[in-house]
PDB file of N, CA and C in Angstrom:
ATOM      1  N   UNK A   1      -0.561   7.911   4.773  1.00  0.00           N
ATOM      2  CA  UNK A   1       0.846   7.824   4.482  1.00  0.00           C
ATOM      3  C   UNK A   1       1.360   6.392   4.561  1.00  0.00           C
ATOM      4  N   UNK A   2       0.824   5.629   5.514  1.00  0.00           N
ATOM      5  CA  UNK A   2       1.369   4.309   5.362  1.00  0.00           C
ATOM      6  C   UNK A   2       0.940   3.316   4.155  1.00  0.00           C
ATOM      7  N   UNK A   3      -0.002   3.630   3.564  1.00  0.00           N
ATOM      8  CA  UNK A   3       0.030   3.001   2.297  1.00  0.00           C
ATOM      9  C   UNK A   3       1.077   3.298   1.174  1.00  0.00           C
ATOM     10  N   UNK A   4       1.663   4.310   1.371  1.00  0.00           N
ATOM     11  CA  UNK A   4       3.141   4.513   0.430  1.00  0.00           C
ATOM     12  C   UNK A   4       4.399   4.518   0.964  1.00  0.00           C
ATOM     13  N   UNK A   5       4.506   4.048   2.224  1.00  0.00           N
ATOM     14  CA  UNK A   5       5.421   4.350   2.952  1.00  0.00           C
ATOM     15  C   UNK A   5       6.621   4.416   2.419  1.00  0.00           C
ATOM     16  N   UNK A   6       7.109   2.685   2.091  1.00  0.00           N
ATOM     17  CA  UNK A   6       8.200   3.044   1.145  1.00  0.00           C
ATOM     18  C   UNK A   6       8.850   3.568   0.327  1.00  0.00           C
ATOM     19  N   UNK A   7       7.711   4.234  -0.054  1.00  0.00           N
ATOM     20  CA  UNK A   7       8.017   5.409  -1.431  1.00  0.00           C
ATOM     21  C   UNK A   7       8.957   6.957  -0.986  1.00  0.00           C
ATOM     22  N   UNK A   8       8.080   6.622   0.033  1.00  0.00           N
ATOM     23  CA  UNK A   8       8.570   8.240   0.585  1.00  0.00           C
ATOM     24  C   UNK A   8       9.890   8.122   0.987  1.00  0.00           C
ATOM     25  N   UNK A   9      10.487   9.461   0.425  1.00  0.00           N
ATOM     26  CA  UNK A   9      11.662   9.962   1.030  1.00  0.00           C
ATOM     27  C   UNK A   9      11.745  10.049   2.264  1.00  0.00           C
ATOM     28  N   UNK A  10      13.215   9.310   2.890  1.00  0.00           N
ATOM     29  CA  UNK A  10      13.728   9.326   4.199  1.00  0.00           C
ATOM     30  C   UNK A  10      13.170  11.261   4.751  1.00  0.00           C
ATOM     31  N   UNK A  11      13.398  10.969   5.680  1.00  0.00           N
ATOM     32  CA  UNK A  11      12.987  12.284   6.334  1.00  0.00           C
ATOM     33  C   UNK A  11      14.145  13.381   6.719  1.00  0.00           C
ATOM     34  N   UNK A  12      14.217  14.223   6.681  1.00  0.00           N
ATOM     35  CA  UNK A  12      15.622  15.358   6.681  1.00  0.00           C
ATOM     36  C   UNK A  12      15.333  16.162   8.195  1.00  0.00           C
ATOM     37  N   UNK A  13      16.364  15.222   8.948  1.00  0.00           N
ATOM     38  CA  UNK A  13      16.532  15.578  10.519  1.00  0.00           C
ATOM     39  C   UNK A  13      17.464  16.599  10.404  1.00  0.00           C
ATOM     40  N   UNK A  14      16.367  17.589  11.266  1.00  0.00           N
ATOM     41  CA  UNK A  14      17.124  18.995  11.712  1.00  0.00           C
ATOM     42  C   UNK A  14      17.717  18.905  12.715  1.00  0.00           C
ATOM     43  N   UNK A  15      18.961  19.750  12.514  1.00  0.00           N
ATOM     44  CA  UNK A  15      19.736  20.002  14.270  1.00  0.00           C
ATOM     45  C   UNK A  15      20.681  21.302  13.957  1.00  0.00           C
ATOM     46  N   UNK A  16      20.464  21.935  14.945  1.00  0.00           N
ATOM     47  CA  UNK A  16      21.089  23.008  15.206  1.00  0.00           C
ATOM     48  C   UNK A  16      22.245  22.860  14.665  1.00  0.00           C
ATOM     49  N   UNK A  17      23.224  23.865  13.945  1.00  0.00           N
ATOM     50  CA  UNK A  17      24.656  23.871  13.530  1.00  0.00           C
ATOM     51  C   UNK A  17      24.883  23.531  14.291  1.00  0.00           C
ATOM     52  N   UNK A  18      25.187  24.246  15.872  1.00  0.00           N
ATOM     53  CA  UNK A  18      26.235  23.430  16.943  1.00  0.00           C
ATOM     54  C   UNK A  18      26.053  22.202  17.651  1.00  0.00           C
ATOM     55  N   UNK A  19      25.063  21.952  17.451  1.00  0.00           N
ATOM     56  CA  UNK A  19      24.867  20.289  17.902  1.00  0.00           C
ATOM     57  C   UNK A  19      25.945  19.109  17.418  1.00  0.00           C
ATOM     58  N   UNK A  20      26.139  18.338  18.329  1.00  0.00           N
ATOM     59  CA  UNK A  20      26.894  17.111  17.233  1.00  0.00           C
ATOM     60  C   UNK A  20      25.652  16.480  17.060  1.00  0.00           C
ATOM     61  N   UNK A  21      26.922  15.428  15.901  1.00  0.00           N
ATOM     62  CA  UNK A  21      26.220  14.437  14.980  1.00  0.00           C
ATOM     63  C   UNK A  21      26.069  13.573  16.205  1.00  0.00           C
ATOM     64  N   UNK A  22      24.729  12.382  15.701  1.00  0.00           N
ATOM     65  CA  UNK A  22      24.796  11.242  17.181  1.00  0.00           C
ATOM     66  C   UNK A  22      25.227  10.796  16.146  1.00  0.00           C
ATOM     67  N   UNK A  23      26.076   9.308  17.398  1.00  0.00           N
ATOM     68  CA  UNK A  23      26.904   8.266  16.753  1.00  0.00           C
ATOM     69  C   UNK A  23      26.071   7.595  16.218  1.00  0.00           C
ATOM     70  N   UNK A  24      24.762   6.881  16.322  1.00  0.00           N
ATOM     71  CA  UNK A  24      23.878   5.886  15.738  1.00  0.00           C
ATOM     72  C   UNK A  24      22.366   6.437  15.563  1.00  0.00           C
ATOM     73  N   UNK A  25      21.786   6.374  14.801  1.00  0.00           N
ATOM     74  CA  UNK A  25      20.299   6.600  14.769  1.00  0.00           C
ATOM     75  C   UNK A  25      19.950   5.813  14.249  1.00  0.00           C
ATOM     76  N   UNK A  26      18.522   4.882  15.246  1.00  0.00           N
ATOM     77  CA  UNK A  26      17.565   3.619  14.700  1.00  0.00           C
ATOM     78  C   UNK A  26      16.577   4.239  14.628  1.00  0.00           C
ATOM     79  N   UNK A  27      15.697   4.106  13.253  1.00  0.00           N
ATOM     80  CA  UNK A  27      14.021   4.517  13.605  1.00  0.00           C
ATOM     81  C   UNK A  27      13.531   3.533  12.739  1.00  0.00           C
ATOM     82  N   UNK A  28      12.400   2.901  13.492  1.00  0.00           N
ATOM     83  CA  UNK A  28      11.633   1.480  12.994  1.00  0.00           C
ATOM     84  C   UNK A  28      10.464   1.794  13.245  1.00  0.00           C
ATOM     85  N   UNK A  29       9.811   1.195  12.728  1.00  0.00           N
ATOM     86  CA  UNK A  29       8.198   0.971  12.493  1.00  0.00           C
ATOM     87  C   UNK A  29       7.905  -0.023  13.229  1.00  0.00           C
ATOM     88  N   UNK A  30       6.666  -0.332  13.741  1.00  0.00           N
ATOM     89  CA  UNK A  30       6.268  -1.505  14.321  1.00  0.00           C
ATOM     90  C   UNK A  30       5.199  -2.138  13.786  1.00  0.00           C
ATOM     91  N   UNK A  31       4.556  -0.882  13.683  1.00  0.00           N
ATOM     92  CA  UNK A  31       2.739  -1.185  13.337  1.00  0.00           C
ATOM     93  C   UNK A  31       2.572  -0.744  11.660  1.00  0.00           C
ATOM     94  N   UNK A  32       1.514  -1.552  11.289  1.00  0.00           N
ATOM     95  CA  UNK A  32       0.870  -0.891   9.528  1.00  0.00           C
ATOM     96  C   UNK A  32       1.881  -1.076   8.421  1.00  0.00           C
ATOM     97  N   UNK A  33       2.251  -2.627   8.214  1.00  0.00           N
ATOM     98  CA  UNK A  33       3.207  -2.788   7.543  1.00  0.00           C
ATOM     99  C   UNK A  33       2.439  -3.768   6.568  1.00  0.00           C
ATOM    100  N   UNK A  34       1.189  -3.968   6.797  1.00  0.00           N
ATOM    101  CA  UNK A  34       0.334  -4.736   5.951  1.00  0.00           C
ATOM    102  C   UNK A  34      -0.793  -3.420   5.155  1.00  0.00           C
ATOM    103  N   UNK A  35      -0.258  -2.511   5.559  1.00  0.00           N
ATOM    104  CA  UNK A  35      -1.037  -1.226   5.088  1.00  0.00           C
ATOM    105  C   UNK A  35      -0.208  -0.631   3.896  1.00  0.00           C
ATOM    106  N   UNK A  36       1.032  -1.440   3.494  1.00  0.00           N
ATOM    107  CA  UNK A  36       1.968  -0.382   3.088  1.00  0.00           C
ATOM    108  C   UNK A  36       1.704  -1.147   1.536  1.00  0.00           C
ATOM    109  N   UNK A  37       1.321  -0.556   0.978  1.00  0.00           N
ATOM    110  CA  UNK A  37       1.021  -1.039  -1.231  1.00  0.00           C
ATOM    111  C   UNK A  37       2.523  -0.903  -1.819  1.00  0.00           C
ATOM    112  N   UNK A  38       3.194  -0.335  -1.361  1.00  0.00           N
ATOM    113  CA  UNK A  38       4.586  -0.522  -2.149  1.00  0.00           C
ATOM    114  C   UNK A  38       4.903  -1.324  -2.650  1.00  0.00           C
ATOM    115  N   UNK A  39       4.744  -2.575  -2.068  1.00  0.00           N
ATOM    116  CA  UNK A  39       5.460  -3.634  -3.264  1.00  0.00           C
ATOM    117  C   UNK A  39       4.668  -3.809  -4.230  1.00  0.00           C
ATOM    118  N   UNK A  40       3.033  -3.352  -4.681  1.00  0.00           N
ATOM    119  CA  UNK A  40       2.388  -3.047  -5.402  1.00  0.00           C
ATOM    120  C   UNK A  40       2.972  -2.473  -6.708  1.00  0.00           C
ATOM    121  N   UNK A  41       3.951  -1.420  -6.164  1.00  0.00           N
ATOM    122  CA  UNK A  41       3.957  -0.509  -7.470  1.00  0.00           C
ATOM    123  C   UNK A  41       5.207  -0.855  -8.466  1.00  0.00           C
ATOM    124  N   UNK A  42       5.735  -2.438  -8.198  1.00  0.00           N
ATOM    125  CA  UNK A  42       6.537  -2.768  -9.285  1.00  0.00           C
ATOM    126  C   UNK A  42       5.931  -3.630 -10.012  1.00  0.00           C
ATOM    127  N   UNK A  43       4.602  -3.829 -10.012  1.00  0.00           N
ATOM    128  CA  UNK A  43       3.880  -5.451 -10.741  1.00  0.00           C
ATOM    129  C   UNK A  43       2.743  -4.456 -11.145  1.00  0.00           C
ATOM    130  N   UNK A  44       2.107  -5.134 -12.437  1.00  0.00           N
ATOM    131  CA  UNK A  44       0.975  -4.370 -13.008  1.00  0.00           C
ATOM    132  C   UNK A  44      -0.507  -4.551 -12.278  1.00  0.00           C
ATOM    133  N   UNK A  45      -0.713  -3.445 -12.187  1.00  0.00           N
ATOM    134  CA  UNK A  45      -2.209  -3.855 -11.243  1.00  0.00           C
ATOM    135  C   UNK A  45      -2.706  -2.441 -11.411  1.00  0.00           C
ATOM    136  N   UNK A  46      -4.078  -2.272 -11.093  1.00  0.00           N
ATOM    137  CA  UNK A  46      -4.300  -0.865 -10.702  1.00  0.00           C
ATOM    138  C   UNK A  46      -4.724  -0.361  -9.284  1.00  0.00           C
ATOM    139  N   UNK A  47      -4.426   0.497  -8.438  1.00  0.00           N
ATOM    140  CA  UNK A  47      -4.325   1.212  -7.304  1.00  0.00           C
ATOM    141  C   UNK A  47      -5.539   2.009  -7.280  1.00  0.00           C
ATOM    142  N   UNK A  48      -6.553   2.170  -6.521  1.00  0.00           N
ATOM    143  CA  UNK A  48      -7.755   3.155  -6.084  1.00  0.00           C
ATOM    144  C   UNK A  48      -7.004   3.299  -5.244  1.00  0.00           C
ATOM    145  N   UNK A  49      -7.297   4.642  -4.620  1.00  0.00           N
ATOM    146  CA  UNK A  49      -7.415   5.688  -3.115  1.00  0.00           C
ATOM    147  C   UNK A  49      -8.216   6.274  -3.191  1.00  0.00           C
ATOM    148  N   UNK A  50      -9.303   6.485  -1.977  1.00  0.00           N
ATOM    149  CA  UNK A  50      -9.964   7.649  -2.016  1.00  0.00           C
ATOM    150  C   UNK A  50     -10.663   7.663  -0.379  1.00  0.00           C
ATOM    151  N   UNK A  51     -11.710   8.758  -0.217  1.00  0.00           N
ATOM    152  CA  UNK A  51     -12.255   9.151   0.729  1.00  0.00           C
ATOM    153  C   UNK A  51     -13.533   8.776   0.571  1.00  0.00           C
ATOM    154  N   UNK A  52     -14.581   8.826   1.552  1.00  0.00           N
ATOM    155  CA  UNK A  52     -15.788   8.700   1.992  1.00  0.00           C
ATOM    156  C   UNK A  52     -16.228   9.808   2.790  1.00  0.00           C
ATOM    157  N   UNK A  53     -16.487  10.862   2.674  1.00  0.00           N
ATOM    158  CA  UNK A  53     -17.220  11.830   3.764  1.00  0.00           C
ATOM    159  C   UNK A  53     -18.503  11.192   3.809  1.00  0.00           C
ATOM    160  N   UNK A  54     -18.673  11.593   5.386  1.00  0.00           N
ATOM    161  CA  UNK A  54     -19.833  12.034   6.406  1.00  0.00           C
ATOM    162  C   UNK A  54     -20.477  10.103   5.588  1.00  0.00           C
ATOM    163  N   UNK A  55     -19.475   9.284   5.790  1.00  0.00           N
ATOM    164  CA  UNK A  55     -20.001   7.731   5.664  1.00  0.00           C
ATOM    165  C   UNK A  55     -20.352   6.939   6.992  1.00  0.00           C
ATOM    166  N   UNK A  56     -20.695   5.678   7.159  1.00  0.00           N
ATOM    167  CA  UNK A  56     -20.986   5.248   8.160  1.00  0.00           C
ATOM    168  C   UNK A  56     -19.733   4.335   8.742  1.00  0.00           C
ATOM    169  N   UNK A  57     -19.966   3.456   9.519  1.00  0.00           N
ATOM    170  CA  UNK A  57     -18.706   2.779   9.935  1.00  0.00           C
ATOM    171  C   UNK A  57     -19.041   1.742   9.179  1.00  0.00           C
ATOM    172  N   UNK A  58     -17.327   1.424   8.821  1.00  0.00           N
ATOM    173  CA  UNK A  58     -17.655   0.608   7.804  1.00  0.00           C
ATOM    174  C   UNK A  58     -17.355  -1.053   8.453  1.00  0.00           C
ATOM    175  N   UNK A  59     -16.967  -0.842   9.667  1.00  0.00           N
ATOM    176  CA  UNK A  59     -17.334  -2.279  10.613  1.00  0.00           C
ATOM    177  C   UNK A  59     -17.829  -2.056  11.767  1.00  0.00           C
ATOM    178  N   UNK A  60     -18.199  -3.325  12.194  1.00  0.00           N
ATOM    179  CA  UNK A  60     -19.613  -2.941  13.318  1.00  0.00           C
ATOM    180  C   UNK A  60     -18.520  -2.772  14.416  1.00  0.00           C
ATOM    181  N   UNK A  61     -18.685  -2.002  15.376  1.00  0.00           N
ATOM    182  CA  UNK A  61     -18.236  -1.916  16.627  1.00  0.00           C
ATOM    183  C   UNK A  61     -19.201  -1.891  17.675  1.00  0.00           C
ATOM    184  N   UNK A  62     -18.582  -2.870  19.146  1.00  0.00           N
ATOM    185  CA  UNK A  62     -19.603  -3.060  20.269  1.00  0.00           C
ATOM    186  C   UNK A  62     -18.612  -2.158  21.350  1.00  0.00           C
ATOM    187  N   UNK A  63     -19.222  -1.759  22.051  1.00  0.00           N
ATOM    188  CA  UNK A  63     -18.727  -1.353  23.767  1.00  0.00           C
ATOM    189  C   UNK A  63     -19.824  -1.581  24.549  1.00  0.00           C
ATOM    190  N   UNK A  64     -19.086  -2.301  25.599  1.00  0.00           N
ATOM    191  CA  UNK A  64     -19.780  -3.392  26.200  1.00  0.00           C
ATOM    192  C   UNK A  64     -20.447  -4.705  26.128  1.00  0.00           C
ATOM    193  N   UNK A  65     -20.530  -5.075  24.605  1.00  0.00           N
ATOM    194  CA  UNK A  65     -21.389  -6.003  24.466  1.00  0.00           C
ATOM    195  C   UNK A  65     -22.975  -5.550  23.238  1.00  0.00           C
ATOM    196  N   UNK A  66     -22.473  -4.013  23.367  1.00  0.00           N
ATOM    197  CA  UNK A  66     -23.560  -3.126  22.935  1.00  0.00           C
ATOM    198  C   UNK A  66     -23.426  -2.489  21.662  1.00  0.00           C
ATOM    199  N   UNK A  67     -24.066  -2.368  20.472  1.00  0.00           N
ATOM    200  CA  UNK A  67     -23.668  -2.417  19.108  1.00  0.00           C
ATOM    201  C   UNK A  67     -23.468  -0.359  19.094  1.00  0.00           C
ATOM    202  N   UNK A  68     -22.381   0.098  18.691  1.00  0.00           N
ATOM    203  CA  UNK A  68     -22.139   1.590  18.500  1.00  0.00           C
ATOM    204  C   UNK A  68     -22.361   1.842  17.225  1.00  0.00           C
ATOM    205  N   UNK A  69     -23.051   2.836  16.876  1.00  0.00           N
ATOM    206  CA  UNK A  69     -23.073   3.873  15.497  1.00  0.00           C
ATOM    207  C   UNK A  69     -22.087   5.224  15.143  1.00  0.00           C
ATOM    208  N   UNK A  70     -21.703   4.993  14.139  1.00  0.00           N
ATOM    209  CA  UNK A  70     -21.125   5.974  13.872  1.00  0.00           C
ATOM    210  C   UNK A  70     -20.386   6.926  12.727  1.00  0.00           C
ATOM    211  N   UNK A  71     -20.021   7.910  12.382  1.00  0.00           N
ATOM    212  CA  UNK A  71     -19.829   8.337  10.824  1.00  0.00           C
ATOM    213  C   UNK A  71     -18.395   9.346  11.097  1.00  0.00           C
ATOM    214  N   UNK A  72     -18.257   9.128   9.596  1.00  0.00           N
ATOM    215  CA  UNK A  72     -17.250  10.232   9.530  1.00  0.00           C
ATOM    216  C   UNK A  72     -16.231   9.992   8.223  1.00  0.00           C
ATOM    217  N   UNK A  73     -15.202  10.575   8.103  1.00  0.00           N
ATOM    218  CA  UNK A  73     -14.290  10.241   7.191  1.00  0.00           C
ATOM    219  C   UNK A  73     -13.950   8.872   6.998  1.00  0.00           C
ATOM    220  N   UNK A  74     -14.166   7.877   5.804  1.00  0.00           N
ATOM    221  CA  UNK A  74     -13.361   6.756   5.564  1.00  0.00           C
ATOM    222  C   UNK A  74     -12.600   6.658   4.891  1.00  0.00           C
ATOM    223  N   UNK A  75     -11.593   5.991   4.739  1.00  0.00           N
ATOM    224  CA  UNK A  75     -10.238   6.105   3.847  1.00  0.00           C
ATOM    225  C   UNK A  75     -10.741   4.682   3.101  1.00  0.00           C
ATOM    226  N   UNK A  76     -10.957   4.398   1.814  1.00  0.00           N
ATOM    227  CA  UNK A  76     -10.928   3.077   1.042  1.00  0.00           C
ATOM    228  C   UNK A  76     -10.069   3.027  -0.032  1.00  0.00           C
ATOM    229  N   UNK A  77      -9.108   1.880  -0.010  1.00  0.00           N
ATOM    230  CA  UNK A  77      -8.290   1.544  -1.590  1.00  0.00           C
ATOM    231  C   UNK A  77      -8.645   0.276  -1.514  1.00  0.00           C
ATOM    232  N   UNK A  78      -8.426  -0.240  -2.970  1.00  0.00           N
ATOM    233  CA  UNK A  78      -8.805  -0.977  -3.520  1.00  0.00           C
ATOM    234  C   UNK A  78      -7.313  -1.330  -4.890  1.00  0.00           C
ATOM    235  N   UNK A  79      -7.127  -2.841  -4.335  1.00  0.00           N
ATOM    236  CA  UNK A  79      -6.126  -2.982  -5.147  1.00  0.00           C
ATOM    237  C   UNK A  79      -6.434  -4.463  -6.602  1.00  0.00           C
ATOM    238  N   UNK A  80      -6.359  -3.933  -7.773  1.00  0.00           N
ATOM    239  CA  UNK A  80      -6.452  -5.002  -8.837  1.00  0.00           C
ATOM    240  C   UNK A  80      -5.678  -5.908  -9.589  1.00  0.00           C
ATOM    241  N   UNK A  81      -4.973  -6.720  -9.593  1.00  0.00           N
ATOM    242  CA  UNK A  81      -3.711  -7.240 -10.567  1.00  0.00           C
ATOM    243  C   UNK A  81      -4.468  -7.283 -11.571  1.00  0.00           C
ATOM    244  N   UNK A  82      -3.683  -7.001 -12.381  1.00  0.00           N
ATOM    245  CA  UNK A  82      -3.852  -6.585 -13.903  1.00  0.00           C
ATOM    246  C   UNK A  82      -2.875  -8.429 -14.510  1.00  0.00           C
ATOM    247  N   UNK A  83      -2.959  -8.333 -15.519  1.00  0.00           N
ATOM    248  CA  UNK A  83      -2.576  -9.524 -16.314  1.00  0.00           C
ATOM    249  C   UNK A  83      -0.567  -9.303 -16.399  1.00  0.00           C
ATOM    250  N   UNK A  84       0.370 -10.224 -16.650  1.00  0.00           N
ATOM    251  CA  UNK A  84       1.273  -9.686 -17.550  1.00  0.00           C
ATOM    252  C   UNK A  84       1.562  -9.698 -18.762  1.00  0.00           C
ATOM    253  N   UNK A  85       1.991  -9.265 -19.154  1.00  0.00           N
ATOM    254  CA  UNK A  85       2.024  -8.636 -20.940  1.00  0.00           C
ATOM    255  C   UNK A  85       3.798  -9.095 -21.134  1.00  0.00           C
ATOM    256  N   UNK A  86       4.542  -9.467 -21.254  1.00  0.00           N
ATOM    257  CA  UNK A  86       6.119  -9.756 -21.066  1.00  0.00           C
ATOM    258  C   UNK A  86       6.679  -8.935 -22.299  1.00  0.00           C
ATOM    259  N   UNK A  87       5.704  -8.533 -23.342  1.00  0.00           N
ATOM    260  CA  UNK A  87       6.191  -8.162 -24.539  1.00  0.00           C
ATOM    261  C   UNK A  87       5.880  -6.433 -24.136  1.00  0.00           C
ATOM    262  N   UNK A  88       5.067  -6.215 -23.203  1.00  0.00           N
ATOM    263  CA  UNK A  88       4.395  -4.526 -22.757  1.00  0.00           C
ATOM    264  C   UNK A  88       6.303  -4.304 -22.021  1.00  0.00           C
ATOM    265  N   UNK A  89       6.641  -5.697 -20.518  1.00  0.00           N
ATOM    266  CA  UNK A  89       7.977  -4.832 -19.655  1.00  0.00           C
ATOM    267  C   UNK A  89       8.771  -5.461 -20.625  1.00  0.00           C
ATOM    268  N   UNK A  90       8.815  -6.528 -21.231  1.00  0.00           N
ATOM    269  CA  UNK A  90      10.378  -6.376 -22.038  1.00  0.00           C
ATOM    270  C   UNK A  90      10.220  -6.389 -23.526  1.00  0.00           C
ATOM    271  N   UNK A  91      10.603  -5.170 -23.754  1.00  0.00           N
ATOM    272  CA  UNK A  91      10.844  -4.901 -25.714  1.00  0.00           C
ATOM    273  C   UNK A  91      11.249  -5.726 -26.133  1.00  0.00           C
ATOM    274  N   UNK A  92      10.782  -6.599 -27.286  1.00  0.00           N
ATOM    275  CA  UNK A  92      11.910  -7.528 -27.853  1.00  0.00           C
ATOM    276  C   UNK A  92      11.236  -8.880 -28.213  1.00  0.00           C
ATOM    277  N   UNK A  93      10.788  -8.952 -26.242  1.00  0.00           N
ATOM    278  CA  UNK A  93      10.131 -10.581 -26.851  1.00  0.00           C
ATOM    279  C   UNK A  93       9.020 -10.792 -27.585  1.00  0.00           C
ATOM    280  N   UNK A  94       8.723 -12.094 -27.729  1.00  0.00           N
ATOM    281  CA  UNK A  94       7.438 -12.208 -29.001  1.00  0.00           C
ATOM    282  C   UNK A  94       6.522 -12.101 -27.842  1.00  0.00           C
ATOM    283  N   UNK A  95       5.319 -11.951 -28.762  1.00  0.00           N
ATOM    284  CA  UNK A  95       4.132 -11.540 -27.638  1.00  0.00           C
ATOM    285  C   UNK A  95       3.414 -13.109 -27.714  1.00  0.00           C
ATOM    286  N   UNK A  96       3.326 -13.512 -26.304  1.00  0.00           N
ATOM    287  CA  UNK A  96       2.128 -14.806 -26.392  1.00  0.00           C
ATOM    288  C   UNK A  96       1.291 -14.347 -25.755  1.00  0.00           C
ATOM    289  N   UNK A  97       0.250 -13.977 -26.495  1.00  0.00           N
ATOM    290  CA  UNK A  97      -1.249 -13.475 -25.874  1.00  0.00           C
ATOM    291  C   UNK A  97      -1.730 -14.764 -24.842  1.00  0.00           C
ATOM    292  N   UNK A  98      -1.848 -16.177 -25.588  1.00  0.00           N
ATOM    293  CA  UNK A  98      -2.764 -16.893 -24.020  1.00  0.00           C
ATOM    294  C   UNK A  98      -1.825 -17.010 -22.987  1.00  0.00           C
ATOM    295  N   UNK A  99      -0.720 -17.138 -22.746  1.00  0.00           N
ATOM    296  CA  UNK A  99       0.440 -16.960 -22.273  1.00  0.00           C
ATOM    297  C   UNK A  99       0.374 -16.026 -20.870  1.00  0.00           C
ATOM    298  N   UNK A 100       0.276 -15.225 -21.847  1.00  0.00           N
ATOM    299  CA  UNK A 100      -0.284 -13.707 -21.000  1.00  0.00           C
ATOM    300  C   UNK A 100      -1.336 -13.884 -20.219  1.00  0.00           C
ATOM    301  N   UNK A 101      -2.352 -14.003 -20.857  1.00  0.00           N
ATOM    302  CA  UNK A 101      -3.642 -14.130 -19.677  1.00  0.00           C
ATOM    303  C   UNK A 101      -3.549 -15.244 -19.212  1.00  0.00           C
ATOM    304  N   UNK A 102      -2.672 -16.693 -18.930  1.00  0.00           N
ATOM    305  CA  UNK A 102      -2.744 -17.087 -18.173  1.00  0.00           C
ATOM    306  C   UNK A 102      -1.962 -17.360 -16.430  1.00  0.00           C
ATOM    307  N   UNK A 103      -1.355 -15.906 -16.736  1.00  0.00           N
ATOM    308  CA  UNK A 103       0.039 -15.428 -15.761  1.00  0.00           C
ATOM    309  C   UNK A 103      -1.054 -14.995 -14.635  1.00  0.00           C
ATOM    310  N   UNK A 104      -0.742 -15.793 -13.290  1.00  0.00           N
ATOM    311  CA  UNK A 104      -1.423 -15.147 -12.252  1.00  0.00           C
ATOM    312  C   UNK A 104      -0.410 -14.217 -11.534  1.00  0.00           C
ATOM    313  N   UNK A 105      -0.850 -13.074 -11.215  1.00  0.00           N
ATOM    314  CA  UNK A 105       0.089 -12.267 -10.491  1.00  0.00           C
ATOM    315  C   UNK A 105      -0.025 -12.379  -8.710  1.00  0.00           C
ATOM    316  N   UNK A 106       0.888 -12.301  -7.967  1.00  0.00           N
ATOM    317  CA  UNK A 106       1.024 -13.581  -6.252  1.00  0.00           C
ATOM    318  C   UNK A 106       0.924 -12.238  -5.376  1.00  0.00           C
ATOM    319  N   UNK A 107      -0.213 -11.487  -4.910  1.00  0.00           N
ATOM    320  CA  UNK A 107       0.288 -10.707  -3.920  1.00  0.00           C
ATOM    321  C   UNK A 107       1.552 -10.227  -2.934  1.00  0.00           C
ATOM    322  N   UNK A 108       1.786  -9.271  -2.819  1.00  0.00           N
ATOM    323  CA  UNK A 108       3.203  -9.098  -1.776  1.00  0.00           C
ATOM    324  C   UNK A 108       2.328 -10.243  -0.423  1.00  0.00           C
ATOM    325  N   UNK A 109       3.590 -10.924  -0.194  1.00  0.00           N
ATOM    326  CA  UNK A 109       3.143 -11.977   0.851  1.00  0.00           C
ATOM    327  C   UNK A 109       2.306 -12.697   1.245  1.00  0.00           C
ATOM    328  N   UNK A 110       1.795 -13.177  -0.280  1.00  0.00           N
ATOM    329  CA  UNK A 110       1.063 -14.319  -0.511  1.00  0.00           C
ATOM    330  C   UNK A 110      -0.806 -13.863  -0.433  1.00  0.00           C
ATOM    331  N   UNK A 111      -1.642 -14.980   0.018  1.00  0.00           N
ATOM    332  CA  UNK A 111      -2.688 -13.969  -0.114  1.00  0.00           C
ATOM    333  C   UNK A 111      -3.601 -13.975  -1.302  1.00  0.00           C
ATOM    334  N   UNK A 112      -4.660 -12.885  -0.667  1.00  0.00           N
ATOM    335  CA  UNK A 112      -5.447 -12.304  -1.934  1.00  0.00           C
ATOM    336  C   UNK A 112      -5.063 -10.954  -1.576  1.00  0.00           C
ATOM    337  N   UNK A 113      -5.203 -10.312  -2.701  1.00  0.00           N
ATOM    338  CA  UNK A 113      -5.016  -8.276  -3.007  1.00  0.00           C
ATOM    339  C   UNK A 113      -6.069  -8.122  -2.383  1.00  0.00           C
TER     340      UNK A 113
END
């Protein structure tokens, strides 16, 4: 879920009819905000998600000093910038093909994807 976070609809807090309303409600995130692809999905690129059953670990872990093995479900995405096209988001303009492929697209907050 935190890879779409933003996407998702606010959440619909239940409360009893007779309850009051509270005067203020804060709810923040702290953690997995470099997990979140949303700003992904306004720039052209393409998005993988998927699973790994019964895979291995996909980084080494020690306890103690001592190398651990281990398997199970992995979660992997994989994110691509795609080129921009200016004539694909805006109707109208002329198309400059080298133009185009020479548009680098800048990760959300700098970076590599």
């Amino acid at each position: 879920m935190l890879a779409i976070f933003q996407q998702l609809d606010p959440p619909i807090y239940l409360k009893p009819p007779e309850a009051q309303d509270p005067e203020t409600m804060v709810a923040t995130r702290d953690l997995g905000r470099e997990l979140d692809l949303s700003p992904w999905f306004n720039r052209p690129c393409l998005i993988v998600m998927g699973f790994l059953k019964d895979s291995a670990c996909p980084i080494p872990l020690r306890v103690d000093g001592r190398p651990v093995s281990g398997e199970g479900l992995t979660v992997v995405r994989w994110v691509h910038p795609l080129p921009v096209v200016p004539s694909l988001a805006f109707p109208g303009e002329p198309a400059d093909a080298d133009a185009a492929g020479d548009k680098q697209i800048v990760p959300p907050g700098g970076g590599s994807p």
